[in-house]
N, C-alpha and C. Protein backbone atom coordinates (compact mmCIF):
# COMPACT_ATOMS: atom_id res chain seq x y z
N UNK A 1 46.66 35.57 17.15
CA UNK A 1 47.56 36.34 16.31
C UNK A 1 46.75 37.31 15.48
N UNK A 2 46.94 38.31 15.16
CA UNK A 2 46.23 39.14 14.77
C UNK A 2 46.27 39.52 13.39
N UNK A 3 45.27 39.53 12.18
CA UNK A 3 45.33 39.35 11.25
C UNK A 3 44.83 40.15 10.23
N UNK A 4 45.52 40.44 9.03
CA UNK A 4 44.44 41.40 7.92
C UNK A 4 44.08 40.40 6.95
N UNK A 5 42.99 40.87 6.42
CA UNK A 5 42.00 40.24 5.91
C UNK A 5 41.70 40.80 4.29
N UNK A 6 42.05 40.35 3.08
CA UNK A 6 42.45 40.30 1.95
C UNK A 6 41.02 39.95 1.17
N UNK A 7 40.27 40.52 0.47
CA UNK A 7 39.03 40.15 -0.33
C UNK A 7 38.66 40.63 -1.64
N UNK A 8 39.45 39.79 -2.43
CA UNK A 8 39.31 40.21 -3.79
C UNK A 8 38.21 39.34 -4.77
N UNK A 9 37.98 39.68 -5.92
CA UNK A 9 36.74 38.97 -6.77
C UNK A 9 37.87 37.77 -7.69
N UNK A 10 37.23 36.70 -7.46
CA UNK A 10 38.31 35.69 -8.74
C UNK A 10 37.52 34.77 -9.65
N UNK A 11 37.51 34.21 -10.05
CA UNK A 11 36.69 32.91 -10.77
C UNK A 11 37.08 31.79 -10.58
N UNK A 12 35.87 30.72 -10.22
CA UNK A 12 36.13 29.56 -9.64
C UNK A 12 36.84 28.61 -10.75
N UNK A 13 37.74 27.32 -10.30
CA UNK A 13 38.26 26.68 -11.32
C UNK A 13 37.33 25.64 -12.20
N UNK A 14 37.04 25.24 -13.34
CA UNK A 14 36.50 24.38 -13.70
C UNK A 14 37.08 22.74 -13.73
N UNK A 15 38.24 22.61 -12.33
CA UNK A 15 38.75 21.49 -12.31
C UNK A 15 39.47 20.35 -13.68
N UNK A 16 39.45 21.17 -14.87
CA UNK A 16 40.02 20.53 -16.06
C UNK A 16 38.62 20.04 -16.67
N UNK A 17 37.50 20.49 -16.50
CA UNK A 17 36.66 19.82 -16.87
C UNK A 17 35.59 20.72 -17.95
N UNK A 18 36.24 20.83 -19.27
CA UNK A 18 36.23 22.18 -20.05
C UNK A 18 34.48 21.88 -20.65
N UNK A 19 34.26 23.04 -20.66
CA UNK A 19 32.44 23.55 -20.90
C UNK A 19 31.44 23.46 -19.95
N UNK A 20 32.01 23.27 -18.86
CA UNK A 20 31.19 23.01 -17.56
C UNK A 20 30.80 24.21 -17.22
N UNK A 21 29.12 24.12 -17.38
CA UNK A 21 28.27 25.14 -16.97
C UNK A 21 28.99 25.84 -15.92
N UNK A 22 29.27 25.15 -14.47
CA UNK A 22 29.48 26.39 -13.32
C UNK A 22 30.75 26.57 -13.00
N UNK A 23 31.52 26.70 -14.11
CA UNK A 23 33.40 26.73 -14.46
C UNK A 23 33.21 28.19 -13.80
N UNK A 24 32.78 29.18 -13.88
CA UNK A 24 32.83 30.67 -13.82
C UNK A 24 32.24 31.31 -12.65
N UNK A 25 31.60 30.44 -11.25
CA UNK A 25 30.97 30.98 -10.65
C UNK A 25 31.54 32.12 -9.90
N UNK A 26 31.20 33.24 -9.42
CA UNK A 26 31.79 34.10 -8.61
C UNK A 26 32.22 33.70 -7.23
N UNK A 27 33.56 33.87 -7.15
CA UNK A 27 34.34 33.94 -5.97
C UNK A 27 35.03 34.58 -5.20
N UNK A 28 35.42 34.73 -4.38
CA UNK A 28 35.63 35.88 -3.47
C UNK A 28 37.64 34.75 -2.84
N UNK A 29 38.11 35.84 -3.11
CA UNK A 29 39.81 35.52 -2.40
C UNK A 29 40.25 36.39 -0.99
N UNK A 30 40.05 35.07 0.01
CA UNK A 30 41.18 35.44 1.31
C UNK A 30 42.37 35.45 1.43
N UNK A 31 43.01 36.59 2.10
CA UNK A 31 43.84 36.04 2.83
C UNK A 31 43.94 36.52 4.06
N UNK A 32 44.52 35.69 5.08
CA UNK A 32 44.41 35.29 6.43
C UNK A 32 45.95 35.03 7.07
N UNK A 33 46.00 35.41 8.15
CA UNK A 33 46.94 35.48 9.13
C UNK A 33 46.35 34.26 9.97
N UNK A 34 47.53 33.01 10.38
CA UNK A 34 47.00 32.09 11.65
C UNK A 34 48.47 31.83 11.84
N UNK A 35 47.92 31.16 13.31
CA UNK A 35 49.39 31.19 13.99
C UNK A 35 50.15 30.22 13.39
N UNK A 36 51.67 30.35 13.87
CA UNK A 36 52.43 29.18 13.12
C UNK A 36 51.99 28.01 13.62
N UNK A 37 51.48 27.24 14.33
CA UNK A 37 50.90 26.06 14.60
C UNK A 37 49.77 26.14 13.56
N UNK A 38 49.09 26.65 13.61
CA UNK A 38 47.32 26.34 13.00
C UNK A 38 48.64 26.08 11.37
N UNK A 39 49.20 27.15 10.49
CA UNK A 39 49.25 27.33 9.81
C UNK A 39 50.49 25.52 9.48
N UNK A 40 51.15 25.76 10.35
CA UNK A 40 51.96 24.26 10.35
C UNK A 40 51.06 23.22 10.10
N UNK A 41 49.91 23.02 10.83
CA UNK A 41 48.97 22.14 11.01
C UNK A 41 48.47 21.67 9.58
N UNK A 42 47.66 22.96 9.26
CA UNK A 42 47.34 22.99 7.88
C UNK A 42 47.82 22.04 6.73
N UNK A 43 49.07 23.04 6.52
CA UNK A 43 50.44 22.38 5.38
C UNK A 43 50.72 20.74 5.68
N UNK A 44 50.90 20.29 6.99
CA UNK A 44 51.22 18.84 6.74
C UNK A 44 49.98 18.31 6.23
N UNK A 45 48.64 19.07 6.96
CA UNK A 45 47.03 18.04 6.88
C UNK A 45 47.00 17.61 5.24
N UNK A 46 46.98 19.22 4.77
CA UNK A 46 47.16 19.13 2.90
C UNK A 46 48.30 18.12 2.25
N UNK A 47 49.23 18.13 2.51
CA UNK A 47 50.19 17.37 2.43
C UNK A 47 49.98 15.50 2.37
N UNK A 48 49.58 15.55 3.44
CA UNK A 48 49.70 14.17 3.78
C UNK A 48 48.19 13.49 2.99
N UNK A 49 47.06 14.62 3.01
CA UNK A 49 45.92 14.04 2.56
C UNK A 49 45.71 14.65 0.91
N UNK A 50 47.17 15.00 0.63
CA UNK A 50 46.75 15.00 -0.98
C UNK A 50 45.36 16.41 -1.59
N UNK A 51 45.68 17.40 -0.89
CA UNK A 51 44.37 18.22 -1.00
C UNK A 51 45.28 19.71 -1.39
N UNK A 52 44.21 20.91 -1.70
CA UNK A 52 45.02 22.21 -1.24
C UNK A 52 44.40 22.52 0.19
N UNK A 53 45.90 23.66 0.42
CA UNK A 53 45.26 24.64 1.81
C UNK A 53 43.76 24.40 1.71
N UNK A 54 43.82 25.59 0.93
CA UNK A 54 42.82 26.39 0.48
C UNK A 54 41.54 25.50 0.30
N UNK A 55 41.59 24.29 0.13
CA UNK A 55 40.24 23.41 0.33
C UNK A 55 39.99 23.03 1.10
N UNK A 56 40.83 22.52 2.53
CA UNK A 56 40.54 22.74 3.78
C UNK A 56 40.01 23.72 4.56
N UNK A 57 40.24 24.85 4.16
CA UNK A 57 39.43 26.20 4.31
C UNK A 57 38.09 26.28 4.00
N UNK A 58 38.16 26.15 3.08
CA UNK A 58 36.83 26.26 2.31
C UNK A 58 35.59 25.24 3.07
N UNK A 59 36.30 23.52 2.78
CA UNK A 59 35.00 22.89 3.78
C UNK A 59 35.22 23.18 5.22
N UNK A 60 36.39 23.99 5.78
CA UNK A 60 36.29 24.00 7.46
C UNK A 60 34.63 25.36 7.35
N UNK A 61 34.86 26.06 6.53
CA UNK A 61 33.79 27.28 7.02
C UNK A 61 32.71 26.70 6.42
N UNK A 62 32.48 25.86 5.58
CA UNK A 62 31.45 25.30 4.76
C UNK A 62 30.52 24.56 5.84
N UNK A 63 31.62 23.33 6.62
CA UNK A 63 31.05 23.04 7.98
C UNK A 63 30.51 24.06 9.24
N UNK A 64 31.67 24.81 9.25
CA UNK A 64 31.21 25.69 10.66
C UNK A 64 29.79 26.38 10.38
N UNK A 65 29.11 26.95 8.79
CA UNK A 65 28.40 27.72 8.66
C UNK A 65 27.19 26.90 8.81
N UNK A 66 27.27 25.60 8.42
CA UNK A 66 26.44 24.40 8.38
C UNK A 66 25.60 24.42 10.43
N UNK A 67 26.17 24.84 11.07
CA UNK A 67 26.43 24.54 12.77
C UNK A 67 25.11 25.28 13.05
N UNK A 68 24.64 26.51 12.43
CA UNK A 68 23.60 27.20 12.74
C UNK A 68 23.21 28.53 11.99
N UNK A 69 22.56 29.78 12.93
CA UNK A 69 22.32 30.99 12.28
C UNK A 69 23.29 31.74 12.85
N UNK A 70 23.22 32.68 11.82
CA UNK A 70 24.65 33.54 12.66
C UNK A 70 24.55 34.09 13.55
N UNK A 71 23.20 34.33 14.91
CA UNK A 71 23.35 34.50 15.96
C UNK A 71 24.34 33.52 17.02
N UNK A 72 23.43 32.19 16.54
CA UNK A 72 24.74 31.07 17.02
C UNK A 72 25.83 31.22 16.39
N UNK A 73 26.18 31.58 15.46
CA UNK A 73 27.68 31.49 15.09
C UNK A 73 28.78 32.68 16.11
N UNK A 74 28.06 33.38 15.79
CA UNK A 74 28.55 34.97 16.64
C UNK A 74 28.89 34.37 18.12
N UNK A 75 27.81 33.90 18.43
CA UNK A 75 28.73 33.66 19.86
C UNK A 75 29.74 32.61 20.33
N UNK A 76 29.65 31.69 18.93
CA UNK A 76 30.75 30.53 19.33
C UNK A 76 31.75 31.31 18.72
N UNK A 77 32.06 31.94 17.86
CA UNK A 77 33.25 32.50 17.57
C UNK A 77 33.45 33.42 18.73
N UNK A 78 32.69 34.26 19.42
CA UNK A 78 33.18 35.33 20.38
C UNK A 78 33.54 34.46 21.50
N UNK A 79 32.92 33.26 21.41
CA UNK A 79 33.56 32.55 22.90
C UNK A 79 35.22 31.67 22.90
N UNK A 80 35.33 31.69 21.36
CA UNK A 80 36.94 31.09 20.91
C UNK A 80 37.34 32.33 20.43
N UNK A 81 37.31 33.26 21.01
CA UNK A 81 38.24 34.52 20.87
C UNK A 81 38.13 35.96 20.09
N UNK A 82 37.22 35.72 19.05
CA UNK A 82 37.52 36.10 17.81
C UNK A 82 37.03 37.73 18.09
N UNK A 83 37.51 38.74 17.71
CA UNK A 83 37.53 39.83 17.72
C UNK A 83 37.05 40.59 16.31
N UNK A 84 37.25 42.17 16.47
CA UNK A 84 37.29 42.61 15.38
C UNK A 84 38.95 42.81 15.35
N UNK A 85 39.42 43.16 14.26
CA UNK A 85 41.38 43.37 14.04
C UNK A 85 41.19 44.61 13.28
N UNK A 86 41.82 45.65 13.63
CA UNK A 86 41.92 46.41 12.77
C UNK A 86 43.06 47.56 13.07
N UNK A 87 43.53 47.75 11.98
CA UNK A 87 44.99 48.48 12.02
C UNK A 87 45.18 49.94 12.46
């Protein structure tokens, strides 16, 4: 499904946990287009396991980036599809 890609500057949450040194770190905001399955998928996973989206996101690329260098990355993403999108 083909998708635009949303990247704005935000500040990270300090989880309720007030004076915490890295309450403020710089963050960066997606947003993302996935198909209604992936995106169905998602919503129950969060759901059922008590989490946000958005933190499933976060450790899915946290893991994937973990996998190698981005030469290896480049080609496992080009071999599951992934393109450039652009309007």
């Amino acid at each position: 499904m083909g998708g635009g890609l949303i990247i704005a500057p935000t500040k990270a949450s300090s989880n309720g946990r007030k004076g915490h040194a890295d309450a403020y770190k710089p963050q960066i905001k997606l947003s993302v287009n996935v198909s209604a399955e992936q995106g169905e998928r998602l919503r129950t996973l969060a759901f059922e396991q008590r989490v946000s989206e958005s933190s499933i996101v976060q450790v899915a690329l946290h893991l994937f980036f973990q996998q190698g260098e981005d030469r290896q990355l480049g080609a496992t993403l080009r071999e599951h599809g992934a393109t450039l999108r652009r309007k």
